[in-house]
PDB file of N, CA and C in Angstrom:
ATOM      1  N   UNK A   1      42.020 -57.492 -44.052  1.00  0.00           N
ATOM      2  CA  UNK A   1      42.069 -58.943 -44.018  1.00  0.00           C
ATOM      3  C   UNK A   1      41.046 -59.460 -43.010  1.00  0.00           C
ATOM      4  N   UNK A   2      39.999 -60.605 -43.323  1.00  0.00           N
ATOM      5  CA  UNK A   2      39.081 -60.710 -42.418  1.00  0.00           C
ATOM      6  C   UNK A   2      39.700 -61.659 -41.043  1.00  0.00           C
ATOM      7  N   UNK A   3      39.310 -61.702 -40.171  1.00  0.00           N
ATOM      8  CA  UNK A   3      39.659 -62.537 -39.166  1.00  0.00           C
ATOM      9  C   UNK A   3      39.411 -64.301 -39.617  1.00  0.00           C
ATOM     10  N   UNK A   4      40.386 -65.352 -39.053  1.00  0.00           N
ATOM     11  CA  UNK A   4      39.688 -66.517 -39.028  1.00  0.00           C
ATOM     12  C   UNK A   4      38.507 -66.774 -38.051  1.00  0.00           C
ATOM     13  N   UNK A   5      37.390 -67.710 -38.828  1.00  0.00           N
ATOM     14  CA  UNK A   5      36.327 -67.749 -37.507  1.00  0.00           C
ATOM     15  C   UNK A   5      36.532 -68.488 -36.529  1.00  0.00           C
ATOM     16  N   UNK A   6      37.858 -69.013 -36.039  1.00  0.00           N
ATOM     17  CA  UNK A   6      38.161 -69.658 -35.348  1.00  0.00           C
ATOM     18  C   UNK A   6      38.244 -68.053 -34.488  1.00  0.00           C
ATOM     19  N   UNK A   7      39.181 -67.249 -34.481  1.00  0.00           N
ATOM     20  CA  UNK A   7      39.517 -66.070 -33.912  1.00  0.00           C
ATOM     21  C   UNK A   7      38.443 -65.273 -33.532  1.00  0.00           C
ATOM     22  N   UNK A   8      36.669 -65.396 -34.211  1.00  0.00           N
ATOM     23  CA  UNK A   8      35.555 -64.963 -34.210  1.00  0.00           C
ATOM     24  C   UNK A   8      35.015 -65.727 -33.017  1.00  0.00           C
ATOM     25  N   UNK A   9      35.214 -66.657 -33.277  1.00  0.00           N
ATOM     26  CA  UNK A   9      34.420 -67.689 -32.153  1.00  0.00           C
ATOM     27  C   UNK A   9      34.744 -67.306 -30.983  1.00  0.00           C
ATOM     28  N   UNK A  10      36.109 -67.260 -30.788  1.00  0.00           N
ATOM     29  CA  UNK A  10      36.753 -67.075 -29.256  1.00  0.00           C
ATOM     30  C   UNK A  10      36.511 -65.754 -29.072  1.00  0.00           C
ATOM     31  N   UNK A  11      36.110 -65.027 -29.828  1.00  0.00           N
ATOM     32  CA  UNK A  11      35.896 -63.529 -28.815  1.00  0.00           C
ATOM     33  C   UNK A  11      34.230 -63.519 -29.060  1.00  0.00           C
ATOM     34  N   UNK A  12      33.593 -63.721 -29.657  1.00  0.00           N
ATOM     35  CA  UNK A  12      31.573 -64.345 -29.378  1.00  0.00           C
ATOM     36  C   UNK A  12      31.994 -64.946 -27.740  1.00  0.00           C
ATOM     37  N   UNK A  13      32.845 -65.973 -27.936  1.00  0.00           N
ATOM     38  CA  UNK A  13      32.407 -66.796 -26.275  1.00  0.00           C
ATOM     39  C   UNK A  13      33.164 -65.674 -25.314  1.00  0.00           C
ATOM     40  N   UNK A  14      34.103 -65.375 -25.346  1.00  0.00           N
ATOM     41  CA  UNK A  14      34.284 -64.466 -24.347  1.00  0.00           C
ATOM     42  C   UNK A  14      33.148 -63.500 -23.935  1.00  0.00           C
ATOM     43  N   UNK A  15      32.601 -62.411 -24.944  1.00  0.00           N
ATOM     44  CA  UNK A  15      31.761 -61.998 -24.733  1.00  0.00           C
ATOM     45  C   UNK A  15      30.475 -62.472 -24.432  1.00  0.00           C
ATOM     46  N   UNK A  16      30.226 -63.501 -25.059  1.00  0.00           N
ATOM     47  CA  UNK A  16      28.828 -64.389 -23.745  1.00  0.00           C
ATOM     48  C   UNK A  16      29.224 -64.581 -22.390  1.00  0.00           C
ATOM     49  N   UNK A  17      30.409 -64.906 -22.259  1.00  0.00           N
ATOM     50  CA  UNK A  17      30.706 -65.035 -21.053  1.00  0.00           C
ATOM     51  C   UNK A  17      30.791 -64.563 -20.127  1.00  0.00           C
ATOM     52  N   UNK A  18      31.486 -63.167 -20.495  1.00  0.00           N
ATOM     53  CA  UNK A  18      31.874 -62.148 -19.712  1.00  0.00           C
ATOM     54  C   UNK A  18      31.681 -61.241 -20.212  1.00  0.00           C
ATOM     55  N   UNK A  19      30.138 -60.585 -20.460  1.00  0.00           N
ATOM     56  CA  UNK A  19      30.025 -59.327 -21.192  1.00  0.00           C
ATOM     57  C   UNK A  19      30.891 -57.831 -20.452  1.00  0.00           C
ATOM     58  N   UNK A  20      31.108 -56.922 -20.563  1.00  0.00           N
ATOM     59  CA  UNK A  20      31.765 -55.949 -20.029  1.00  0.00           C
ATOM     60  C   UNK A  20      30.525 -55.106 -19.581  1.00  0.00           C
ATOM     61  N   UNK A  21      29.589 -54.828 -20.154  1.00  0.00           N
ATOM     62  CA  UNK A  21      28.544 -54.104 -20.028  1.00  0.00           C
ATOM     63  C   UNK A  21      26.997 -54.767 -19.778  1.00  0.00           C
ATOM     64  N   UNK A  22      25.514 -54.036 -19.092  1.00  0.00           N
ATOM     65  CA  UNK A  22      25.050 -55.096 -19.729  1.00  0.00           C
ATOM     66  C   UNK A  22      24.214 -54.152 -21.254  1.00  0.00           C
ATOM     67  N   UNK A  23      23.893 -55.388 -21.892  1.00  0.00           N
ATOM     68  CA  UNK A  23      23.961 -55.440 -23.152  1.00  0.00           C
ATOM     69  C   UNK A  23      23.192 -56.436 -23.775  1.00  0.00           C
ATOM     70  N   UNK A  24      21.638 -56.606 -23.298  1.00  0.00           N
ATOM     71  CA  UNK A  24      21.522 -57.513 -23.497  1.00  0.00           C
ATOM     72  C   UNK A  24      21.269 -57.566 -25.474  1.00  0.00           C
ATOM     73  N   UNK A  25      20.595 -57.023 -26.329  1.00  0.00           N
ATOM     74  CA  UNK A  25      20.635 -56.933 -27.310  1.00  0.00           C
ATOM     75  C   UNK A  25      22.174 -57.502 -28.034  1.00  0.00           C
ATOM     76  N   UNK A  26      23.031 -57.702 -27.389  1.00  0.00           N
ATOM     77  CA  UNK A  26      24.555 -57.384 -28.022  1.00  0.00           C
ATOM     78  C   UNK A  26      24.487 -58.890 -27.668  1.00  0.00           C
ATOM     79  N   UNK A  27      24.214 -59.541 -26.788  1.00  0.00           N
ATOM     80  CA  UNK A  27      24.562 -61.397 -26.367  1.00  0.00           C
ATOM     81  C   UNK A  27      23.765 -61.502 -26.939  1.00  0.00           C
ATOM     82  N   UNK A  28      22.732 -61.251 -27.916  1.00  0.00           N
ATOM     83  CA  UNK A  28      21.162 -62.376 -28.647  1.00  0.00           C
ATOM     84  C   UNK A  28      22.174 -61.973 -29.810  1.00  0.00           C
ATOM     85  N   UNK A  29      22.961 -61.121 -30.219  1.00  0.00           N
ATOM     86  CA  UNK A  29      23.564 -60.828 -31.381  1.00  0.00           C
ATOM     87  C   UNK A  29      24.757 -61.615 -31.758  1.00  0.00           C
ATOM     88  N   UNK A  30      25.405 -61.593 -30.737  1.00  0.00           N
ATOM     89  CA  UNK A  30      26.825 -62.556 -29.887  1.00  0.00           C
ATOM     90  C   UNK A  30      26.181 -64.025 -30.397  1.00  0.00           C
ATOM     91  N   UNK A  31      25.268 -64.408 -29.769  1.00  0.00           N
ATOM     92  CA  UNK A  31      24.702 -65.966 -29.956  1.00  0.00           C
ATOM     93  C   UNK A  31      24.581 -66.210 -30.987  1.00  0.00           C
ATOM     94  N   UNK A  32      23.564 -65.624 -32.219  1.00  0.00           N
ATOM     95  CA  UNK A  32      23.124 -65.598 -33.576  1.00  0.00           C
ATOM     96  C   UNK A  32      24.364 -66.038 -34.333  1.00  0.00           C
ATOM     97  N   UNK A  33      25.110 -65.174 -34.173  1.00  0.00           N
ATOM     98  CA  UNK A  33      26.114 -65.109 -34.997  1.00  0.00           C
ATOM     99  C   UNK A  33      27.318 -66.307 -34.998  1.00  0.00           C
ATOM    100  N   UNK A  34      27.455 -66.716 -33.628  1.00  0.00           N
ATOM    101  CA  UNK A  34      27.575 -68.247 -33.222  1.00  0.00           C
ATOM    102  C   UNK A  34      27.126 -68.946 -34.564  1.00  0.00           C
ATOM    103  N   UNK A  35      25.688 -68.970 -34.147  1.00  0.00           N
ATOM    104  CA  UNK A  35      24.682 -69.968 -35.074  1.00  0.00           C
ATOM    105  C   UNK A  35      24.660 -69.552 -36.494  1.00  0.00           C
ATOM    106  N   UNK A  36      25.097 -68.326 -36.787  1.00  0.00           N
ATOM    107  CA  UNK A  36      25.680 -68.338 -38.106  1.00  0.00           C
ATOM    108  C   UNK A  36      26.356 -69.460 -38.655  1.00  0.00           C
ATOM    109  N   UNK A  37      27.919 -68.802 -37.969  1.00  0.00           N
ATOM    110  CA  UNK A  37      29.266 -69.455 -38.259  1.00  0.00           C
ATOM    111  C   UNK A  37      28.984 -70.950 -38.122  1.00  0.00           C
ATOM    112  N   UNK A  38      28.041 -71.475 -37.369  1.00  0.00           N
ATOM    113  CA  UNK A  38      28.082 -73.284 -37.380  1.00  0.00           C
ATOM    114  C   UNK A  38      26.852 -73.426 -38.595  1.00  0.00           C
ATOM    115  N   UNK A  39      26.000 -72.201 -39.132  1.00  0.00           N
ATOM    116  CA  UNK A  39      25.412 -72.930 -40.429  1.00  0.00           C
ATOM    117  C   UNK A  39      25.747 -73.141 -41.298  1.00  0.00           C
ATOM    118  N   UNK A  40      27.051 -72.164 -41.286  1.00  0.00           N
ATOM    119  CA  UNK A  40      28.520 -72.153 -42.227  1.00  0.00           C
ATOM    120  C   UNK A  40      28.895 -73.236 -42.426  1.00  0.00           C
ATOM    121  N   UNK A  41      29.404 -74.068 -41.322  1.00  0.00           N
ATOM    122  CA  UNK A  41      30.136 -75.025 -41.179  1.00  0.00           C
ATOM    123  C   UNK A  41      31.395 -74.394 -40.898  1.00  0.00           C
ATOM    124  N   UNK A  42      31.580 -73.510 -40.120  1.00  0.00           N
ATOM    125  CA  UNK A  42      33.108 -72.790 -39.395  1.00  0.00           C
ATOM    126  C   UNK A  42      32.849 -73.292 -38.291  1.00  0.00           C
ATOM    127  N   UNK A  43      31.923 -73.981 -37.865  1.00  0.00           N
ATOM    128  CA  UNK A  43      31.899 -74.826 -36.082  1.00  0.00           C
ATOM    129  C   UNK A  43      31.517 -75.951 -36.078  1.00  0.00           C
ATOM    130  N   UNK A  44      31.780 -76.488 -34.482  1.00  0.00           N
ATOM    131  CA  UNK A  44      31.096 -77.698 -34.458  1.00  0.00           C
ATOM    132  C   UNK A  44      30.012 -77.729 -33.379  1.00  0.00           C
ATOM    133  N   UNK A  45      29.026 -78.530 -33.262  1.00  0.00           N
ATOM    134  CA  UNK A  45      28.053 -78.638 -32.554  1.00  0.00           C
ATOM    135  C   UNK A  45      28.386 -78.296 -30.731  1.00  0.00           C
ATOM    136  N   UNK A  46      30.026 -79.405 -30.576  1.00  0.00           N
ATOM    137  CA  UNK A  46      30.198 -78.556 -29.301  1.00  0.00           C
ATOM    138  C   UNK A  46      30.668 -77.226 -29.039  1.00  0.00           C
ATOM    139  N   UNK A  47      31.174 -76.375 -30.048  1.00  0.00           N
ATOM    140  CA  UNK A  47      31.348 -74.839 -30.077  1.00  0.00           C
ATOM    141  C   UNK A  47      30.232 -74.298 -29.729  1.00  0.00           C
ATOM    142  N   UNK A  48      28.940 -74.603 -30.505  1.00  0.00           N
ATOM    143  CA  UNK A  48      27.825 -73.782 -29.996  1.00  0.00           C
ATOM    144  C   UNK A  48      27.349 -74.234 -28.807  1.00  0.00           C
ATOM    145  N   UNK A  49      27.558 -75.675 -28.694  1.00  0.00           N
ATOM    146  CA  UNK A  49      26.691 -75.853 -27.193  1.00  0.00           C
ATOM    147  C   UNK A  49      27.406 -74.951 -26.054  1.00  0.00           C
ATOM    148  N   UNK A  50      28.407 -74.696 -25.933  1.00  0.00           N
ATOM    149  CA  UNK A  50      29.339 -74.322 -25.269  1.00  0.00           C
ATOM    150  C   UNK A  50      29.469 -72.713 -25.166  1.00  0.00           C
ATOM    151  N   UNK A  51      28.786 -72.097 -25.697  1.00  0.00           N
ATOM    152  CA  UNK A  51      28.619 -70.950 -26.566  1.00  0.00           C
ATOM    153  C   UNK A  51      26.869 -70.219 -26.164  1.00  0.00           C
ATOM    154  N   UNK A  52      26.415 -71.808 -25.868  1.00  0.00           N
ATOM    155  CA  UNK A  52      24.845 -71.589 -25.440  1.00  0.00           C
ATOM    156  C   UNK A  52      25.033 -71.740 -23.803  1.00  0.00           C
ATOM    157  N   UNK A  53      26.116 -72.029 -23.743  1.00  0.00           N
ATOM    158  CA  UNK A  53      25.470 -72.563 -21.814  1.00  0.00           C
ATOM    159  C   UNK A  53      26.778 -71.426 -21.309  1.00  0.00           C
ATOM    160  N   UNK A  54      27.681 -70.531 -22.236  1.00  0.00           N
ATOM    161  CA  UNK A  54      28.192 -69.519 -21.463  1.00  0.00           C
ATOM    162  C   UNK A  54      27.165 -68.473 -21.455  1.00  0.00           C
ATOM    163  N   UNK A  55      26.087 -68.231 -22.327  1.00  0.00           N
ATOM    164  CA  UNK A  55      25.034 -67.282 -21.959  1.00  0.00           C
ATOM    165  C   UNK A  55      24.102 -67.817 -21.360  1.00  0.00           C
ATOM    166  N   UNK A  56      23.781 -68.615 -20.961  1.00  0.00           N
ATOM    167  CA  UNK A  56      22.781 -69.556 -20.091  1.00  0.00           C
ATOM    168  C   UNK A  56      23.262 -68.909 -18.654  1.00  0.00           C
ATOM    169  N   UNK A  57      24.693 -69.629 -18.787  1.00  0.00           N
ATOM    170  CA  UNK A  57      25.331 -69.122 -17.268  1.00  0.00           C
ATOM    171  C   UNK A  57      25.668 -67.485 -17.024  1.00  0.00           C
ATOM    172  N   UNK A  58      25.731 -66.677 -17.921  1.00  0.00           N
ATOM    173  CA  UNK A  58      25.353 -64.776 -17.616  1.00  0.00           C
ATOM    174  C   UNK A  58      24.086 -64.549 -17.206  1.00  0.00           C
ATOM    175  N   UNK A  59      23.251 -64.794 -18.016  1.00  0.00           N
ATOM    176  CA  UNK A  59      21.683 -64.872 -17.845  1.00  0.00           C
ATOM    177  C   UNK A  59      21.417 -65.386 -16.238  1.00  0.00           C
ATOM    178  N   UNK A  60      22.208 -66.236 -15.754  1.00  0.00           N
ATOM    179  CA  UNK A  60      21.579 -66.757 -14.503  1.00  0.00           C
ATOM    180  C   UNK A  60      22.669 -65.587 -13.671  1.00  0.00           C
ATOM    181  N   UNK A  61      23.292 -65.609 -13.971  1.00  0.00           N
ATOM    182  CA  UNK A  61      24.849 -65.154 -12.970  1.00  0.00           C
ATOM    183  C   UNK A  61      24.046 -63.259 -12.822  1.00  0.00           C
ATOM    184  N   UNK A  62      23.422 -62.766 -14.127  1.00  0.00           N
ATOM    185  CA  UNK A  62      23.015 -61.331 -14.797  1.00  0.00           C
ATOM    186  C   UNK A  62      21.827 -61.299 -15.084  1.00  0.00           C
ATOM    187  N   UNK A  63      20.507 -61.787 -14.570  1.00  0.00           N
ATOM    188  CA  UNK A  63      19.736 -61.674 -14.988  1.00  0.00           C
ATOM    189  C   UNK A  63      18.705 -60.545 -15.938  1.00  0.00           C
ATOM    190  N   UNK A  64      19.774 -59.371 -15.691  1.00  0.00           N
ATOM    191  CA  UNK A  64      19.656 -58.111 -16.835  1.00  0.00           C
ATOM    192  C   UNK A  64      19.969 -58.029 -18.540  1.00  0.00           C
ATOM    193  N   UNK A  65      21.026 -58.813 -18.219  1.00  0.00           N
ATOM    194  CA  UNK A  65      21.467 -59.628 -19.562  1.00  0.00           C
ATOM    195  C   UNK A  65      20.404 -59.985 -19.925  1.00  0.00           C
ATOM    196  N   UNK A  66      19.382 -60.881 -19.730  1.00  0.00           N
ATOM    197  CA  UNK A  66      18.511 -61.654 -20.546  1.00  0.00           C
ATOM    198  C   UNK A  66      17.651 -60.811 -21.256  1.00  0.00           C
ATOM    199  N   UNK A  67      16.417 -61.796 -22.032  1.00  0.00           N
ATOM    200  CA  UNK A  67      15.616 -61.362 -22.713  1.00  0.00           C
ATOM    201  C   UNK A  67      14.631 -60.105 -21.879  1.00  0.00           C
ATOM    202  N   UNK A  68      13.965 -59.138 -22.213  1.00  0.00           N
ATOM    203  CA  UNK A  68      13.032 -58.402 -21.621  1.00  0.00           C
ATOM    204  C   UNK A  68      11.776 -59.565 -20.805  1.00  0.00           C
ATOM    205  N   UNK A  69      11.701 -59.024 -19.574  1.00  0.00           N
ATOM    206  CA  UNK A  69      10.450 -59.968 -19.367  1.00  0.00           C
ATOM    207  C   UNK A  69       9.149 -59.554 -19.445  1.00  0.00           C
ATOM    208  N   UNK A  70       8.296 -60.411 -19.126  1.00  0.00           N
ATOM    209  CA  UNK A  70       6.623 -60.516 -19.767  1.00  0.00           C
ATOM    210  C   UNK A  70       5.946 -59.624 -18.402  1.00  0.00           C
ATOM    211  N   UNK A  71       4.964 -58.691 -18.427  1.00  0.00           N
ATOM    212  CA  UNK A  71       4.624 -57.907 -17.371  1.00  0.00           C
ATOM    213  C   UNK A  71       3.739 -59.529 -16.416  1.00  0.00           C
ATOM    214  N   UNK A  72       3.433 -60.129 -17.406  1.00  0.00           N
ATOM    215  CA  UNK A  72       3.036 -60.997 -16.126  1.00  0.00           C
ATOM    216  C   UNK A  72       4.086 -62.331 -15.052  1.00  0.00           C
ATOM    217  N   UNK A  73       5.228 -62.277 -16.277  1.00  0.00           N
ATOM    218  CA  UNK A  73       6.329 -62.640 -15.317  1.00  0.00           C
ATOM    219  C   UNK A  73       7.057 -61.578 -14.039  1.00  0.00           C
ATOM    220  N   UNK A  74       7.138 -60.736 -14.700  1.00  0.00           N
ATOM    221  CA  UNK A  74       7.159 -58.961 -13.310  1.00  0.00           C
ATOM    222  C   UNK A  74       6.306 -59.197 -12.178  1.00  0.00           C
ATOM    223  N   UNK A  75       5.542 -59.702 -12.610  1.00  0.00           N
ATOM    224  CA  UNK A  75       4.410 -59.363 -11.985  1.00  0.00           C
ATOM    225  C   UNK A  75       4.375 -60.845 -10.779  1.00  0.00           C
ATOM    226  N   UNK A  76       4.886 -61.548 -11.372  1.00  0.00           N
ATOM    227  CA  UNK A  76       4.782 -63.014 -10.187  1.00  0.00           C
ATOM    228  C   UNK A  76       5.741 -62.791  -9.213  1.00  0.00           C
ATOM    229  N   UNK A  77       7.295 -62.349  -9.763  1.00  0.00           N
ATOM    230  CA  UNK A  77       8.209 -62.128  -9.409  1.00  0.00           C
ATOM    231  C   UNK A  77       8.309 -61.019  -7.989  1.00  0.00           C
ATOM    232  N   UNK A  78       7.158 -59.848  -8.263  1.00  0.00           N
ATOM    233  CA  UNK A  78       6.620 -59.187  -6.859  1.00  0.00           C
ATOM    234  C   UNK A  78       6.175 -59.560  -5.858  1.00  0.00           C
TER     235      UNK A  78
END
């Protein structure tokens, strides 16, 4: 039996939120899939915003979490 995406949603935001690991590949996957379910129409605009600024706030809180960076962003950052 599939889950409701209501029941999907709340464990995507948990896991943006509070990943257990880091992982960052797994939160760009976590997010997407967010933006799935609202192209669906299984969300609403404040689900994803909300959804975008709990990985906004890992990313700042985890900065390992995030995207890979640019050798010339490495490189300022030294």
């Amino acid at each position: 039996m599939a889950r409701p995406e209501e029941e999907r949603y709340t464990d995507l935001l948990r896991h943006l939120a509070a990943p257990s690991r880091i992982d960052p590949d797994g939160l760009v996957a976590s997010l997407r899939e967010v933006d799935h379910l609202f192209s669906m129409g299984h969300l609403t605009q404040a689900q994803v915003d909300a959804a975008r600024r709990a990985y906004a706030a890992t990313i700042e809180r985890e900065p390992r979490q995030g995207p890979p960076k640019s050798p010339e962003t490495r490189a300022d950052e030294a």
